[in-house]
N, C-alpha and C. Protein backbone atom coordinates (compact mmCIF):
# COMPACT_ATOMS: atom_id res chain seq x y z
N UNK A 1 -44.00 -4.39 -0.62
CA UNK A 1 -42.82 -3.58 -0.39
C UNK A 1 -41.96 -4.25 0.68
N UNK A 2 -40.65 -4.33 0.66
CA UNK A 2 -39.88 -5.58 1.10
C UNK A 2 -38.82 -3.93 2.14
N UNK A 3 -38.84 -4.23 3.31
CA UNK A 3 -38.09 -4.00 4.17
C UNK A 3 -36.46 -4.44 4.81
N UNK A 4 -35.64 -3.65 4.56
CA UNK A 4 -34.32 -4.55 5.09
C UNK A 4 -33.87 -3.97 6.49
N UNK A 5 -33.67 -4.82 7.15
CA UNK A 5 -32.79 -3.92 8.76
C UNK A 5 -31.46 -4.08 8.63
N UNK A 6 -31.15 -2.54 9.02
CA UNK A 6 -29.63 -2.29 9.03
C UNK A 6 -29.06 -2.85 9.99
N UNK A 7 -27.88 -4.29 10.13
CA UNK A 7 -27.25 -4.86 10.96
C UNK A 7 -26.22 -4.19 11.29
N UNK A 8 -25.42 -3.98 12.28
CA UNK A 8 -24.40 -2.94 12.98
C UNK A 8 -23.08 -4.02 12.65
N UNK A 9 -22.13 -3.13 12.37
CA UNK A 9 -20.80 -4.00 12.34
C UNK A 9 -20.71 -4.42 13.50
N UNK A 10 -20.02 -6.05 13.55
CA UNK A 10 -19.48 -6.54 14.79
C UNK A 10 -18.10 -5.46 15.33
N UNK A 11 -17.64 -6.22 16.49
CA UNK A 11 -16.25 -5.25 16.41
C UNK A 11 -15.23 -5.92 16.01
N UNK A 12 -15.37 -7.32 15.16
CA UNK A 12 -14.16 -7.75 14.67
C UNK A 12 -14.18 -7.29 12.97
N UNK A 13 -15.72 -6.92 12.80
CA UNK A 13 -15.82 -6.65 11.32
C UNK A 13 -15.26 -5.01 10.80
N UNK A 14 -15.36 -4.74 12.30
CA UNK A 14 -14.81 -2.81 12.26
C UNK A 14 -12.83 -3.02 12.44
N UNK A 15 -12.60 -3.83 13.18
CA UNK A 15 -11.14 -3.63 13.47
C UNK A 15 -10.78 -4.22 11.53
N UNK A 16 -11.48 -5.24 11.04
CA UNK A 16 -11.15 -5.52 10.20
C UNK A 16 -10.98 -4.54 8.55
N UNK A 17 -11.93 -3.86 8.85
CA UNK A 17 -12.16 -2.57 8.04
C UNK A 17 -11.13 -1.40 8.39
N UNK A 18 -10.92 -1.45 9.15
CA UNK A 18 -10.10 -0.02 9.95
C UNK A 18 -8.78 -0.59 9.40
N UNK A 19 -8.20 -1.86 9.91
CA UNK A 19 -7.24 -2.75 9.36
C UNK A 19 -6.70 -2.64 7.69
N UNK A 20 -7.50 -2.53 7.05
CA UNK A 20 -7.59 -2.53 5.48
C UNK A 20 -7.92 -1.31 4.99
N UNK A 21 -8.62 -0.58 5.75
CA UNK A 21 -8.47 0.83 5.60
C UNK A 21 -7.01 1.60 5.61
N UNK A 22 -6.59 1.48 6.86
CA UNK A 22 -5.33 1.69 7.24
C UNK A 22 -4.25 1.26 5.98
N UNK A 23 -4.28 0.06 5.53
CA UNK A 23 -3.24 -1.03 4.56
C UNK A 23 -3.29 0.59 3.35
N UNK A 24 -4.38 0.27 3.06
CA UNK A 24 -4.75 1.14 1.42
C UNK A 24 -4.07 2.71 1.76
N UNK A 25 -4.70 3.40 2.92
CA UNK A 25 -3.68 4.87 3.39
C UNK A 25 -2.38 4.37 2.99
N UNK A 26 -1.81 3.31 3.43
CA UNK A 26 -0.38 3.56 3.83
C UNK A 26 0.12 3.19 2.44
N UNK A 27 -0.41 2.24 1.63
CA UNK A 27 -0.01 1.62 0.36
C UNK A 27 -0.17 2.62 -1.13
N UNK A 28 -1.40 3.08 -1.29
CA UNK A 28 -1.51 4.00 -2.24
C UNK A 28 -1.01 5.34 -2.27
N UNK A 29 -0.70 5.86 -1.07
CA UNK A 29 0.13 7.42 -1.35
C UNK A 29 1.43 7.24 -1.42
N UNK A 30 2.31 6.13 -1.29
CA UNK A 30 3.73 5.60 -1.46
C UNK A 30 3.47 6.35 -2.95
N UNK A 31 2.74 5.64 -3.96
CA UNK A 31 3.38 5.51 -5.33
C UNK A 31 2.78 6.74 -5.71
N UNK A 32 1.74 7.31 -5.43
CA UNK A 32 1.32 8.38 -5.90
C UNK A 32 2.19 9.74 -5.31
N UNK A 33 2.51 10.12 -4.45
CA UNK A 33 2.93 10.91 -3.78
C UNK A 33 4.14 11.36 -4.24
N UNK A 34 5.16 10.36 -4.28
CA UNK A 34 6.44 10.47 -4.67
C UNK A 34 6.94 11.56 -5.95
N UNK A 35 6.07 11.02 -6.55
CA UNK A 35 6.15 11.95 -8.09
C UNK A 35 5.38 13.59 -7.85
N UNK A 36 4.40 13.65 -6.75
CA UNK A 36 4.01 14.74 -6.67
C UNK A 36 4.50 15.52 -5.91
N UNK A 37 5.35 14.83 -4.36
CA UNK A 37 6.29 15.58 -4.31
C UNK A 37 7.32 16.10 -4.27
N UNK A 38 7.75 15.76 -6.15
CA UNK A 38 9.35 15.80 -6.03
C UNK A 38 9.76 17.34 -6.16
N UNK A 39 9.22 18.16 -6.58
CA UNK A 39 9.83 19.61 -6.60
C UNK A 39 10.37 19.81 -4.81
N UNK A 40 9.03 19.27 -3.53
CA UNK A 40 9.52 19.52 -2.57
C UNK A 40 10.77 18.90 -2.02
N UNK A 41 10.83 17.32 -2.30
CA UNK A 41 12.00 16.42 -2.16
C UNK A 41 12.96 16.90 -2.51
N UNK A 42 12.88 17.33 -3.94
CA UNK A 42 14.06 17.85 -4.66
C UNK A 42 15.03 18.95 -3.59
N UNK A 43 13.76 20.03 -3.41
CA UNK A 43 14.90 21.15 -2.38
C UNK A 43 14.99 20.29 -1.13
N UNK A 44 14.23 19.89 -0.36
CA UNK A 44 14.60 18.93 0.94
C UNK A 44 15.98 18.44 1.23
N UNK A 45 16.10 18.01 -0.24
CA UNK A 45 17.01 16.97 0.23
C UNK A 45 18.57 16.92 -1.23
N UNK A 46 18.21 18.23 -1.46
CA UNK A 46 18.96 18.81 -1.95
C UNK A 46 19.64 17.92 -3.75
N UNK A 47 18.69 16.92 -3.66
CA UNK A 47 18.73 16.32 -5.20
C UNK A 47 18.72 17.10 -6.69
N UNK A 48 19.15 16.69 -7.46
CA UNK A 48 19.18 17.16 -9.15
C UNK A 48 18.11 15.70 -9.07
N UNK A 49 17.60 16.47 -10.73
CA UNK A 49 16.48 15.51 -11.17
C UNK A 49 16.81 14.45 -11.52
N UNK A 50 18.46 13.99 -12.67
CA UNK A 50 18.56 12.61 -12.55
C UNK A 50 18.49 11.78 -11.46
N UNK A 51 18.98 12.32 -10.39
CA UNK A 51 18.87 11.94 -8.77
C UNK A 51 17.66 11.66 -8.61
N UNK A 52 16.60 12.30 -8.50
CA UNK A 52 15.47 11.99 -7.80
C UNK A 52 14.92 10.84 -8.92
N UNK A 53 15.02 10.63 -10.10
CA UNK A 53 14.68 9.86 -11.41
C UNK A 53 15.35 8.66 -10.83
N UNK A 54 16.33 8.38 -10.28
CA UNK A 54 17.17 7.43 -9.92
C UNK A 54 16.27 6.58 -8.55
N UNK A 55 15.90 7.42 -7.70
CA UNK A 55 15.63 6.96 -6.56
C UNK A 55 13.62 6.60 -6.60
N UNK A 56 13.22 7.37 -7.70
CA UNK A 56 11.83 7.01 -8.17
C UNK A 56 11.95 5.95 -8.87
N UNK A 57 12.99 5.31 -9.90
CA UNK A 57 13.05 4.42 -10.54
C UNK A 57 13.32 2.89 -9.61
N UNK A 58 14.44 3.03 -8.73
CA UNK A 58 14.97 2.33 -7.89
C UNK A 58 13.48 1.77 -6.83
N UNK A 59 12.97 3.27 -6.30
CA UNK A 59 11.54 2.39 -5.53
C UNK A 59 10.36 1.67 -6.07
N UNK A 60 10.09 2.24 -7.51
CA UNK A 60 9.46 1.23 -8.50
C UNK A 60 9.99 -0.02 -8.43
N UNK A 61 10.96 -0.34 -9.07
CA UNK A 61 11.84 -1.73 -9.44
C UNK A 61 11.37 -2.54 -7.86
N UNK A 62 12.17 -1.95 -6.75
CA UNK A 62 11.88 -2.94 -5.67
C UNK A 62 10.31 -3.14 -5.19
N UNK A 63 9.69 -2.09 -5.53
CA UNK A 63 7.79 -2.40 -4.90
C UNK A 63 7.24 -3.88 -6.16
N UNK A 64 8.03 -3.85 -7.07
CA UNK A 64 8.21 -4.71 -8.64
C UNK A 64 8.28 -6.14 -8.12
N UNK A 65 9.68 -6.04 -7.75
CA UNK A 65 10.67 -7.36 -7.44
C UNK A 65 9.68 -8.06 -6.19
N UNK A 66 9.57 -7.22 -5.07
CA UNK A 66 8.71 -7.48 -4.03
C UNK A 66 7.14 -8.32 -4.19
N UNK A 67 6.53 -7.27 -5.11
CA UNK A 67 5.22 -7.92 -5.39
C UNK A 67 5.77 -9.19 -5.44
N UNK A 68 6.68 -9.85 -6.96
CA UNK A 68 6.86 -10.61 -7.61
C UNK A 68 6.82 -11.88 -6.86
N UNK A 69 7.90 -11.69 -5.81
CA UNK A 69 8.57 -12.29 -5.06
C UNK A 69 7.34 -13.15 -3.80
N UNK A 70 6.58 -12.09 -3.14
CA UNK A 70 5.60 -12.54 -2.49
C UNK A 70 4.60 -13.11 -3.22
N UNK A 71 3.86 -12.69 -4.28
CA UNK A 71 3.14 -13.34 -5.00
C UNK A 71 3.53 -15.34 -5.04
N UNK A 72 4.71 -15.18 -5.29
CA UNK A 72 5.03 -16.53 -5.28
C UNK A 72 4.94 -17.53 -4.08
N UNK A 73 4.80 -16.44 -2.81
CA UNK A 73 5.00 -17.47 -1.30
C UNK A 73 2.87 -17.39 -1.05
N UNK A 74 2.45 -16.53 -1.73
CA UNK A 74 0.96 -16.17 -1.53
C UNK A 74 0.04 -17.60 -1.42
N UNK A 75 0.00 -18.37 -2.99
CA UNK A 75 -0.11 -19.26 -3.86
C UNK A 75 0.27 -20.50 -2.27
N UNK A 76 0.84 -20.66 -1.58
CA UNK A 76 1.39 -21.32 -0.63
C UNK A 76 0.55 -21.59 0.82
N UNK A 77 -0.23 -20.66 1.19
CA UNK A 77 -0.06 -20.27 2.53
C UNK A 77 -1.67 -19.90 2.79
N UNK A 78 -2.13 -19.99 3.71
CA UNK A 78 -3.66 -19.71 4.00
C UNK A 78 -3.49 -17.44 3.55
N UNK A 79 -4.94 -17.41 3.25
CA UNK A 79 -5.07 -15.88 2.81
C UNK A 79 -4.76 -15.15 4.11
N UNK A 80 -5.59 -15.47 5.17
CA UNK A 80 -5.17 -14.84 6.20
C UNK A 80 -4.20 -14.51 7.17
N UNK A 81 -3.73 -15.81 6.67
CA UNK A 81 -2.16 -15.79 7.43
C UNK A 81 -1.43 -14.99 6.95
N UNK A 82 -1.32 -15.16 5.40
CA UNK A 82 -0.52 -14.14 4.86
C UNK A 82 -0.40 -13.07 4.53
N UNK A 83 -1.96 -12.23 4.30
CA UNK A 83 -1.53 -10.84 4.84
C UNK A 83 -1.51 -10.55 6.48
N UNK A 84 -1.70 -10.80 6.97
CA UNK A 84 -1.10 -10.67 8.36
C UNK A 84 0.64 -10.62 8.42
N UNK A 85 1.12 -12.16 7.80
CA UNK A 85 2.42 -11.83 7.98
C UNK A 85 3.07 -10.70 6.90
N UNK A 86 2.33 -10.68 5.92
CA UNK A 86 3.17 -9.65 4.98
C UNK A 86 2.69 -8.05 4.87
């Protein structure tokens, strides 16, 4: 019967997790959110639905163009450097 010991995160392996933790919070409720809360947006901010269709479409296209765009400088540049800078 084979025993393993639980090794403790360093604290560069925790800032690094917390780091990428943090990325994914801030990155995945952008696209999800938007659409869920447009009834509230809508009265907020006093939009009609082609309106809010306009400005959901518009932040798609640029999160689009963006990927696109960085993807291309990615291919370039050490991994770490570049999410850091981007």
């Amino acid at each position: 019967m084979s025993t393993t010991a639980i090794v403790p995160f360093t604290a560069y392996q925790r800032l690094v997790l917390l780091g990428l933790g943090g990325l994914l919070f801030t990155v995945v409720p952008d696209f999800m959110l938007l659409s869920a809360l447009s009834s509230t947006l809508l009265n907020a901010f006093s939009l009609s639905t082609a309106r809010f269709g306009l400005v959901a479409s518009v932040y798609a296209f640029s999160a689009g163009i963006s990927a696109l765009i960085s993807s291309g400088f990615a291919d370039r540049f050490d991994r770490k450097k570049y999410l850091l800078f981007s």
